[in-house]
PDB file of N, CA and C in Angstrom:
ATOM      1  N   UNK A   1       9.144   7.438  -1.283  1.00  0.00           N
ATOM      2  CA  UNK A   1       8.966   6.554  -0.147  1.00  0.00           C
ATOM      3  C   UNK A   1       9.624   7.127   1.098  1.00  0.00           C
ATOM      4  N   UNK A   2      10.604   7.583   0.862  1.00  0.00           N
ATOM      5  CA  UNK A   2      11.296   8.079   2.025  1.00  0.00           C
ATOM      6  C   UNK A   2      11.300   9.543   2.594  1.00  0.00           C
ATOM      7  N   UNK A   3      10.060   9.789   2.113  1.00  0.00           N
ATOM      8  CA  UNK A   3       9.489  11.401   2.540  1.00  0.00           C
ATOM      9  C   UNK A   3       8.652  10.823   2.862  1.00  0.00           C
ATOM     10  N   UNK A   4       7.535  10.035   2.405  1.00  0.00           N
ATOM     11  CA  UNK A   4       6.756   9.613   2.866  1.00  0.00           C
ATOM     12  C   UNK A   4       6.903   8.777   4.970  1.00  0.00           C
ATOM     13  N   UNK A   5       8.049   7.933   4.823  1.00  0.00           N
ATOM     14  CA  UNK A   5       8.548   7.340   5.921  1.00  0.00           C
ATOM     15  C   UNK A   5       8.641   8.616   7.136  1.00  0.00           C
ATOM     16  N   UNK A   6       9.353   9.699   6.360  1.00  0.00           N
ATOM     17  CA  UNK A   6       9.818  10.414   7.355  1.00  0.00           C
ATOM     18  C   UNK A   6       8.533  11.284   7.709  1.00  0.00           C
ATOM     19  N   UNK A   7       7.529  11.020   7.222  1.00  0.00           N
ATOM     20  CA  UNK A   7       6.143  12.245   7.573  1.00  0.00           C
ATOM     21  C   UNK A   7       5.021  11.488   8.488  1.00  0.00           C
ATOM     22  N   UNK A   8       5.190  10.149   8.141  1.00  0.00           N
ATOM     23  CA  UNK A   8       4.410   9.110   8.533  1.00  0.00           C
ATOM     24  C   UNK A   8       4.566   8.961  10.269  1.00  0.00           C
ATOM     25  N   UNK A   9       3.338   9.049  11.346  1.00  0.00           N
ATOM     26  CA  UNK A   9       3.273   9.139  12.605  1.00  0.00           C
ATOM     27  C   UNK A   9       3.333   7.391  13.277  1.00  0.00           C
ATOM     28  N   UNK A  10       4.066   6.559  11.946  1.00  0.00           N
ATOM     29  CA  UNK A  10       4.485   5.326  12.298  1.00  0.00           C
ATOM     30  C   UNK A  10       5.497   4.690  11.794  1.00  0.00           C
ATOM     31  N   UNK A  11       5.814   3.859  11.883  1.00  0.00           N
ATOM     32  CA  UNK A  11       6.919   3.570  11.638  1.00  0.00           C
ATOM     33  C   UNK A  11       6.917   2.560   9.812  1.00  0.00           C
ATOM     34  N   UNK A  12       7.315   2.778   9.050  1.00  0.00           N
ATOM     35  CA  UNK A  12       7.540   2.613   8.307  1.00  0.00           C
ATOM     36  C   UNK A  12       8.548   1.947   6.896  1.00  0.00           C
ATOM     37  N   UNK A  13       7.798   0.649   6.331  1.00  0.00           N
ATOM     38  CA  UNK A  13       9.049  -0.686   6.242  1.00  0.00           C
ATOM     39  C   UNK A  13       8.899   0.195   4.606  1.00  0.00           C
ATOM     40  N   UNK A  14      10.573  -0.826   3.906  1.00  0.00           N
ATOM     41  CA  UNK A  14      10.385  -0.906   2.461  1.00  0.00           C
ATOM     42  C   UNK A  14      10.292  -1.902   2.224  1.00  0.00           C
ATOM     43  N   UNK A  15      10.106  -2.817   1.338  1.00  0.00           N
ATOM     44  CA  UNK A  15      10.724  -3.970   0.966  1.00  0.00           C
ATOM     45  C   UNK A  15      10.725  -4.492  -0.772  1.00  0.00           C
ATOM     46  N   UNK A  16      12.073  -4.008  -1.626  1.00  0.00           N
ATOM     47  CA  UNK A  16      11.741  -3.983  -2.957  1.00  0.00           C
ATOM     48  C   UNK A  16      12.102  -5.335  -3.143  1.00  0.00           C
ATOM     49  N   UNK A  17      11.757  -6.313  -4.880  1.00  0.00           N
ATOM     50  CA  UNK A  17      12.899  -7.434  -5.048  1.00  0.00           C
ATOM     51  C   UNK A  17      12.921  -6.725  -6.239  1.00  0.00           C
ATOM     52  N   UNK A  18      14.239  -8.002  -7.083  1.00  0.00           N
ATOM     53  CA  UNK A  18      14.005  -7.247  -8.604  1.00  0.00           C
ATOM     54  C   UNK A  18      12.944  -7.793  -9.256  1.00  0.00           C
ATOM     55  N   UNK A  19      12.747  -7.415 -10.295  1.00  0.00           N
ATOM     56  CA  UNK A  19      11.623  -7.684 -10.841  1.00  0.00           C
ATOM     57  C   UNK A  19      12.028  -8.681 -12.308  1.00  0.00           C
ATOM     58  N   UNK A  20      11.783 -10.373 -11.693  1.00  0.00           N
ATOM     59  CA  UNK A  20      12.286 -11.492 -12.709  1.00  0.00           C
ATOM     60  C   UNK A  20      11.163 -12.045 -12.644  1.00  0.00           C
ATOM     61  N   UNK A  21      10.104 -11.370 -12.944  1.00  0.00           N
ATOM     62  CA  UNK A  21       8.910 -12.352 -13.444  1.00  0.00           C
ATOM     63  C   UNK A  21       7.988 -12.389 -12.355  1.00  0.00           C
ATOM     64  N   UNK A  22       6.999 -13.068 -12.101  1.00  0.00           N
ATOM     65  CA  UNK A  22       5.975 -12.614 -11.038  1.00  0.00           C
ATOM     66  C   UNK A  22       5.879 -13.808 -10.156  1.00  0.00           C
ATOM     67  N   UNK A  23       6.649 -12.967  -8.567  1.00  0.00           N
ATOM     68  CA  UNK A  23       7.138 -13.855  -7.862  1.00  0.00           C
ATOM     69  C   UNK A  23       6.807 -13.049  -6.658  1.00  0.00           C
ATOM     70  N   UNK A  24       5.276 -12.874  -6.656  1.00  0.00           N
ATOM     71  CA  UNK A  24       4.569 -11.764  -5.384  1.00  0.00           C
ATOM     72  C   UNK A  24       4.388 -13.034  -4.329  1.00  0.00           C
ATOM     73  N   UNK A  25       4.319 -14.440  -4.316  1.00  0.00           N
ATOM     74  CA  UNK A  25       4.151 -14.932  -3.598  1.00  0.00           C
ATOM     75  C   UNK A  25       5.579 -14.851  -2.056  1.00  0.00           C
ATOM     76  N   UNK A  26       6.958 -14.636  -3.231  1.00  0.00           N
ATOM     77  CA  UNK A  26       7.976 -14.898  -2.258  1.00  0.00           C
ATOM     78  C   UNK A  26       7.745 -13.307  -1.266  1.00  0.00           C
ATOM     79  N   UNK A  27       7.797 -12.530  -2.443  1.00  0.00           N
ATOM     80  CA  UNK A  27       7.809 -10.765  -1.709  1.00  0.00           C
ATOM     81  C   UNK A  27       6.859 -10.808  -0.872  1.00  0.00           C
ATOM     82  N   UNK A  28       5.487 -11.013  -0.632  1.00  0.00           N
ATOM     83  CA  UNK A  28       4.753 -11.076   0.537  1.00  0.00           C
ATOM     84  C   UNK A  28       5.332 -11.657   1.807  1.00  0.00           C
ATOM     85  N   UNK A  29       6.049 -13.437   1.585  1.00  0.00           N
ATOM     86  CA  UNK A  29       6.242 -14.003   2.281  1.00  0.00           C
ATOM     87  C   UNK A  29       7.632 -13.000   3.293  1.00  0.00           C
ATOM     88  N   UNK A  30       8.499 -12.452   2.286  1.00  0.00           N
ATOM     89  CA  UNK A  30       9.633 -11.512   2.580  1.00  0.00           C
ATOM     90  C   UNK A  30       9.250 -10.577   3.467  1.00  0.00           C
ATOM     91  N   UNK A  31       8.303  -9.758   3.508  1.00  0.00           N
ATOM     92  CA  UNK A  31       7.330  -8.810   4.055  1.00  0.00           C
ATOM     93  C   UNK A  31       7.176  -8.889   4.906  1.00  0.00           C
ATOM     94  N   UNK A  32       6.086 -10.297   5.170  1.00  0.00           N
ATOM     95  CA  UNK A  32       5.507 -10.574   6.442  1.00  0.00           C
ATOM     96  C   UNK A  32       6.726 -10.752   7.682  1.00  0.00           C
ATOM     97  N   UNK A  33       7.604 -11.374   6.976  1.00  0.00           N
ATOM     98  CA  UNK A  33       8.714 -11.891   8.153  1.00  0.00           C
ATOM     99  C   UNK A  33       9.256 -10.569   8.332  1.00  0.00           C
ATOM    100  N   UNK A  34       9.678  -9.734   7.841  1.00  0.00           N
ATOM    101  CA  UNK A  34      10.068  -8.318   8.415  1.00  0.00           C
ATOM    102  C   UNK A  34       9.200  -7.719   9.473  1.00  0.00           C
ATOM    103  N   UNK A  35       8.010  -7.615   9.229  1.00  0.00           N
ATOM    104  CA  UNK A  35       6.856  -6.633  10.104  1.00  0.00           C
ATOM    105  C   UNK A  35       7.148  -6.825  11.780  1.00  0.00           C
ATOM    106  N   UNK A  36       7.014  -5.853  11.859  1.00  0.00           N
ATOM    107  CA  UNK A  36       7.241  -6.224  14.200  1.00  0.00           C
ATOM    108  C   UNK A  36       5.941  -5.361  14.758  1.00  0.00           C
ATOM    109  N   UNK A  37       5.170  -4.544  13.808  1.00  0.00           N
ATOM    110  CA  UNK A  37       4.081  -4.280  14.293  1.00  0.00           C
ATOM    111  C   UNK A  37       2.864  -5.107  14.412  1.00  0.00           C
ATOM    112  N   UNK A  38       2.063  -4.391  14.838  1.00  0.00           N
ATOM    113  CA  UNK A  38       0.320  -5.018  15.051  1.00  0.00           C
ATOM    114  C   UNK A  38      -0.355  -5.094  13.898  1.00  0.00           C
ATOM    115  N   UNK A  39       0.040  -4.093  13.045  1.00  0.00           N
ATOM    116  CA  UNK A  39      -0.674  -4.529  11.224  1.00  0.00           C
ATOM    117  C   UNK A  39       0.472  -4.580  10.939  1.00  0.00           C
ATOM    118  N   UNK A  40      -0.509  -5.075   9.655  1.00  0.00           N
ATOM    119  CA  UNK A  40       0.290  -5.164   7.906  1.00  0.00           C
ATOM    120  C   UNK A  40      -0.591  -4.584   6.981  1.00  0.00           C
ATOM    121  N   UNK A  41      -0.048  -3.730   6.168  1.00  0.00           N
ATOM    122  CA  UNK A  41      -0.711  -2.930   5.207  1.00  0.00           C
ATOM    123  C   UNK A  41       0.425  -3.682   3.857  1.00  0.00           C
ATOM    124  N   UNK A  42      -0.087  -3.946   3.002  1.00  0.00           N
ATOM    125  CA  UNK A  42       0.712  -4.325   1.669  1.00  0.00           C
ATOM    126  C   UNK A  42       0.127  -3.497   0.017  1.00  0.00           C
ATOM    127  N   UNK A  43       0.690  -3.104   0.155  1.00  0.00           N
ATOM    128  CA  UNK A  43       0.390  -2.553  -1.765  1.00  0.00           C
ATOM    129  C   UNK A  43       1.716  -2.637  -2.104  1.00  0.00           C
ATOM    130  N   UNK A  44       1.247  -3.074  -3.765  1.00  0.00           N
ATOM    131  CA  UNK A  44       2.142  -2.770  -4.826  1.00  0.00           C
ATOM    132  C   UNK A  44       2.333  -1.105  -5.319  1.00  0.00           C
ATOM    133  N   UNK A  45       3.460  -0.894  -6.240  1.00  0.00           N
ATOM    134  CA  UNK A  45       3.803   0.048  -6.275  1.00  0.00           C
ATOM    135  C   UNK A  45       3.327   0.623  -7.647  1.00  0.00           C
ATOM    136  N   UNK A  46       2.195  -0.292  -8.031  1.00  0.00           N
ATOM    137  CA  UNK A  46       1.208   0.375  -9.240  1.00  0.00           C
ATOM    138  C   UNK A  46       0.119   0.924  -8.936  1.00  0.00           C
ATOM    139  N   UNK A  47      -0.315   1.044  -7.189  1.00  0.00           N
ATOM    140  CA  UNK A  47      -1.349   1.256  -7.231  1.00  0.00           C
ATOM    141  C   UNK A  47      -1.370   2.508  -7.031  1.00  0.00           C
ATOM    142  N   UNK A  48      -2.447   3.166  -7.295  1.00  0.00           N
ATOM    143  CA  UNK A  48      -2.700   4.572  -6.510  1.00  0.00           C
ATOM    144  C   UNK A  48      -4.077   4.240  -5.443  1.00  0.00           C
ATOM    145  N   UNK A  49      -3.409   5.264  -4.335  1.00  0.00           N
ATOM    146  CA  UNK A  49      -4.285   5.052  -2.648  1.00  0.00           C
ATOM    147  C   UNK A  49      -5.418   6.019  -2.606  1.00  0.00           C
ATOM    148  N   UNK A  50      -5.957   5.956  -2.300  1.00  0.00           N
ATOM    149  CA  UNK A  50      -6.782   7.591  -2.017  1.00  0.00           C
ATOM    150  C   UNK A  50      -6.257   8.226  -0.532  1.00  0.00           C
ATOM    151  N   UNK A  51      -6.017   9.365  -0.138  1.00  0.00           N
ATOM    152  CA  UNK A  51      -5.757  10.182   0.918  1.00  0.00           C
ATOM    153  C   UNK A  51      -5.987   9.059   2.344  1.00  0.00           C
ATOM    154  N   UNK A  52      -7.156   9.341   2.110  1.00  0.00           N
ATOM    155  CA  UNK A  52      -7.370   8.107   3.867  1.00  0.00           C
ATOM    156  C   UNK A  52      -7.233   6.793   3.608  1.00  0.00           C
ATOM    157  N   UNK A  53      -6.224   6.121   2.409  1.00  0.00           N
ATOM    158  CA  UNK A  53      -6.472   4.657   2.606  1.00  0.00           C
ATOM    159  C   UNK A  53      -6.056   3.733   3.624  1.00  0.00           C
ATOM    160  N   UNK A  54      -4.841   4.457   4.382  1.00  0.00           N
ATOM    161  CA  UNK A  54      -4.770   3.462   6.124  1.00  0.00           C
ATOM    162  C   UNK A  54      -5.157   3.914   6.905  1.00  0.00           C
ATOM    163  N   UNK A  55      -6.090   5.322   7.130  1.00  0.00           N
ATOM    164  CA  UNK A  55      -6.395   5.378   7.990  1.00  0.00           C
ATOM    165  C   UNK A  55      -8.032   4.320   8.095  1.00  0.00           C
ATOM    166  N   UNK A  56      -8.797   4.291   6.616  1.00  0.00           N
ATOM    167  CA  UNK A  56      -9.931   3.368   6.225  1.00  0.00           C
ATOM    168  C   UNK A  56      -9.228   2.244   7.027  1.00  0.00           C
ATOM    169  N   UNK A  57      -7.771   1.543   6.765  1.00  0.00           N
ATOM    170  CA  UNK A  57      -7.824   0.387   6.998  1.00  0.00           C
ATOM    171  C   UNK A  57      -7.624   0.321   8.547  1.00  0.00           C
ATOM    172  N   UNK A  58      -6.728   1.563   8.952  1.00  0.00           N
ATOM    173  CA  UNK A  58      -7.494   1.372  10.712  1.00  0.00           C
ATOM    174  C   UNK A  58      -8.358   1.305  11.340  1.00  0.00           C
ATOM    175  N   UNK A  59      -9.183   2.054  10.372  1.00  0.00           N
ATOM    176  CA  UNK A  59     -10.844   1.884  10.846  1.00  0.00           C
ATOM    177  C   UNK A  59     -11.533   0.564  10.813  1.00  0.00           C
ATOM    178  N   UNK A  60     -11.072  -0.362  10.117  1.00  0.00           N
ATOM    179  CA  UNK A  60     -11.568  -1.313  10.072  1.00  0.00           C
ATOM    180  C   UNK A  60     -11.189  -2.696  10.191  1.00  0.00           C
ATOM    181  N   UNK A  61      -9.709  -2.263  10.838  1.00  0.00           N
ATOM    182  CA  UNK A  61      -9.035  -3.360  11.514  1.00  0.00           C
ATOM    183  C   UNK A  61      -9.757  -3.418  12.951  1.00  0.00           C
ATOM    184  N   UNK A  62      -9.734  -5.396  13.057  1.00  0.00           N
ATOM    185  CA  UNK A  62      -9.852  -5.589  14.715  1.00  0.00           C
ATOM    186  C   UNK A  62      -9.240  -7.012  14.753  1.00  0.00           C
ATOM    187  N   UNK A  63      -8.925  -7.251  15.839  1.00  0.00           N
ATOM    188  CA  UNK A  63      -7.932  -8.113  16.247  1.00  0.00           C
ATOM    189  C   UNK A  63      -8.152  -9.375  15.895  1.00  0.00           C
ATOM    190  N   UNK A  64      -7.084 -10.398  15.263  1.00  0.00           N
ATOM    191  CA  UNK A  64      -7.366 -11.550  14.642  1.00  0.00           C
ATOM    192  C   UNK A  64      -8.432 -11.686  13.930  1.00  0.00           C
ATOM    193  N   UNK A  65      -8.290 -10.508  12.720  1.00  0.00           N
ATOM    194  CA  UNK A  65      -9.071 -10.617  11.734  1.00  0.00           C
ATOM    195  C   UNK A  65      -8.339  -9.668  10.278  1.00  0.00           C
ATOM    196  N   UNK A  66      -8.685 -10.458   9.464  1.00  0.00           N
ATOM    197  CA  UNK A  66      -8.265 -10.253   7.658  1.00  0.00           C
ATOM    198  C   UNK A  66      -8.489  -8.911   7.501  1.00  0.00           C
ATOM    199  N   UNK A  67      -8.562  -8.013   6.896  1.00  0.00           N
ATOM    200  CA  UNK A  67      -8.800  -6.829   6.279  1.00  0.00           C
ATOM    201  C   UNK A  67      -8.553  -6.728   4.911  1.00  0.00           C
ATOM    202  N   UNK A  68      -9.104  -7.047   3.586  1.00  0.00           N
ATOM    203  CA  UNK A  68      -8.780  -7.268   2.554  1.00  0.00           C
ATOM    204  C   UNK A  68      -9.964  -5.995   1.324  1.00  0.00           C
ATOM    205  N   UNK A  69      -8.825  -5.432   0.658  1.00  0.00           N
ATOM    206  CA  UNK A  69      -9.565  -4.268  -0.041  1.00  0.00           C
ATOM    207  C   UNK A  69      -9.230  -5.106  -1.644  1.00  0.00           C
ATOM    208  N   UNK A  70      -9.707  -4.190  -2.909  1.00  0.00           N
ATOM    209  CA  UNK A  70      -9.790  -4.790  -3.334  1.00  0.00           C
ATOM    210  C   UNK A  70      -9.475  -3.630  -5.065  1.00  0.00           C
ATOM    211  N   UNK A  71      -9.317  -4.049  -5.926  1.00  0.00           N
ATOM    212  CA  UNK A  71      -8.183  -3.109  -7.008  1.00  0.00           C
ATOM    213  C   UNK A  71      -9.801  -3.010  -8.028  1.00  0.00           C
ATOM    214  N   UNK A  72     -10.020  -1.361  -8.783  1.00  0.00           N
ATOM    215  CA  UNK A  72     -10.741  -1.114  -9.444  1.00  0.00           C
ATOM    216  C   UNK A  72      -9.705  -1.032 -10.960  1.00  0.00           C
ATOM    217  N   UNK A  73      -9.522  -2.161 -12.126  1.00  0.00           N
ATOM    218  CA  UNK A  73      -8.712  -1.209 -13.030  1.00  0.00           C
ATOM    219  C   UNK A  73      -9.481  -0.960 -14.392  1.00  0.00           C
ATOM    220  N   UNK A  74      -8.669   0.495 -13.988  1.00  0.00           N
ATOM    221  CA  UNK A  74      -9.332   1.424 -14.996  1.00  0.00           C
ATOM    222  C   UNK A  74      -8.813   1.391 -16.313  1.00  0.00           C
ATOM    223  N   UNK A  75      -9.675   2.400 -17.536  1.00  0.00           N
ATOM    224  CA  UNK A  75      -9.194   2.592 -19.117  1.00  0.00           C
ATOM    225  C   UNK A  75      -7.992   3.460 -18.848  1.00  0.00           C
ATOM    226  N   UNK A  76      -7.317   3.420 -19.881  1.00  0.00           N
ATOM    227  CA  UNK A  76      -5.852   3.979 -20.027  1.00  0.00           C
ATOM    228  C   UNK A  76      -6.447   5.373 -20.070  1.00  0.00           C
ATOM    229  N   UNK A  77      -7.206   6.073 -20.253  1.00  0.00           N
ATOM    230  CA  UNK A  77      -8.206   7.330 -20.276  1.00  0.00           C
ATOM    231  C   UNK A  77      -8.245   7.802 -19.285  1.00  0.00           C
ATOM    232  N   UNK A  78      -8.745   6.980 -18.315  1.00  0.00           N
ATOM    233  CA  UNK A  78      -9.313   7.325 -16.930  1.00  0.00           C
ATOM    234  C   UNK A  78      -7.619   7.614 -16.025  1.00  0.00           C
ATOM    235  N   UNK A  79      -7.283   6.618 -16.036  1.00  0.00           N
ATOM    236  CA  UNK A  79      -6.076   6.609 -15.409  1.00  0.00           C
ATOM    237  C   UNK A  79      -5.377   7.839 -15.578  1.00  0.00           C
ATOM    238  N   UNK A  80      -4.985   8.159 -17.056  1.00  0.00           N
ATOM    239  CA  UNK A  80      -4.326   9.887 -16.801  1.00  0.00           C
ATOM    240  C   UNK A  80      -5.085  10.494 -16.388  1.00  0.00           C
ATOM    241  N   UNK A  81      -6.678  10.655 -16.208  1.00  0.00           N
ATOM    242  CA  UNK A  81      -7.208  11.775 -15.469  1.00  0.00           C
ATOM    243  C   UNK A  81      -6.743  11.414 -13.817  1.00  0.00           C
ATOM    244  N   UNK A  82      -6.720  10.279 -13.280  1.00  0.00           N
ATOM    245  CA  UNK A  82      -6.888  10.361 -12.213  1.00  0.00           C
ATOM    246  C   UNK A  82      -5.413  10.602 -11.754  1.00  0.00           C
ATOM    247  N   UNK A  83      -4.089  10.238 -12.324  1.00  0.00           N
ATOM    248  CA  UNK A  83      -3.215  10.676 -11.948  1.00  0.00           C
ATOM    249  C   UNK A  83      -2.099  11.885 -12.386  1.00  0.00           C
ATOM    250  N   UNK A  84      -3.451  12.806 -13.157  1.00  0.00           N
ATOM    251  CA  UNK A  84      -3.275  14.433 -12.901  1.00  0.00           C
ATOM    252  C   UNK A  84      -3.633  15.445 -12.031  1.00  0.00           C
ATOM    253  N   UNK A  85      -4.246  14.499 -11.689  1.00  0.00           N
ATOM    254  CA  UNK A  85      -5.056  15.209  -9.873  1.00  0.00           C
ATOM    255  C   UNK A  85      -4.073  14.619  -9.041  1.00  0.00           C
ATOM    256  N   UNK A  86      -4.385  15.611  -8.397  1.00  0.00           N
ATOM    257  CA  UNK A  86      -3.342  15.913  -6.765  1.00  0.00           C
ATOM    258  C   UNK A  86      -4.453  14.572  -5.995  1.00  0.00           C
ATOM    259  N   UNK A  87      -3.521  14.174  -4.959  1.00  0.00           N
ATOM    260  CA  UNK A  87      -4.427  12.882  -4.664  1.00  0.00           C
ATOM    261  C   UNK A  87      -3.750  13.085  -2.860  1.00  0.00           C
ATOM    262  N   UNK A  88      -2.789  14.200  -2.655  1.00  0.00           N
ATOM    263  CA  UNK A  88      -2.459  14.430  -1.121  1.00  0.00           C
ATOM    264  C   UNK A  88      -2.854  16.054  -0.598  1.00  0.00           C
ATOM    265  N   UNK A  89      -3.633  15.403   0.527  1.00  0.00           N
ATOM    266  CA  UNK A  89      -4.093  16.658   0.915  1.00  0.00           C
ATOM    267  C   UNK A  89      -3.153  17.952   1.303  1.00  0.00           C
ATOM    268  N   UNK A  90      -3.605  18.830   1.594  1.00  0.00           N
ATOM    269  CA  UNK A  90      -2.892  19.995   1.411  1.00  0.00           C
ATOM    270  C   UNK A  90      -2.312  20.180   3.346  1.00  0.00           C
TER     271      UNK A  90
END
């Protein structure tokens, strides 16, 4: 995360809790009240992104409006293939 922060041409939040059971409603709410920018981008830390996934979501942000993507999950098969591939560009 924090290579990531420091490479990133924006500015860049964390926000962990511990993990006592599934309580994504408070961590969002935690989130949102942190943010001081113009978006909000939110993923969990199970997902994997593809290369352009904020820049997709800049592309398709516009003002006072939702932007909502959406989770493909895969076989336990698929998944090690996809996260034996390099997934950041060079």
């Amino acid at each position: 995360m924090a290579a990531f922060a420091a490479r990133a041409p924006f500015p860049v939040g964390h926000c962990r809790q511990e993990d006592l059971g599934f309580r994504v409603a408070a961590s969002r709410t935690r989130v949102i009240t942190m943010a001081e920018g113009d978006s909000l981008v939110m993923v969990n830390g199970d997902m994997v992104l593809h290369p352009r996934f904020l820049e997709d979501h800049l592309e398709a942000a516009r003002p006072g409006h939702f932007v909502h993507g959406s989770c493909v999950l895969l076989s336990e098969r698929t998944t090690a293939r996809v996260l034996s591939r390099s997934f950041h560009p060079d």
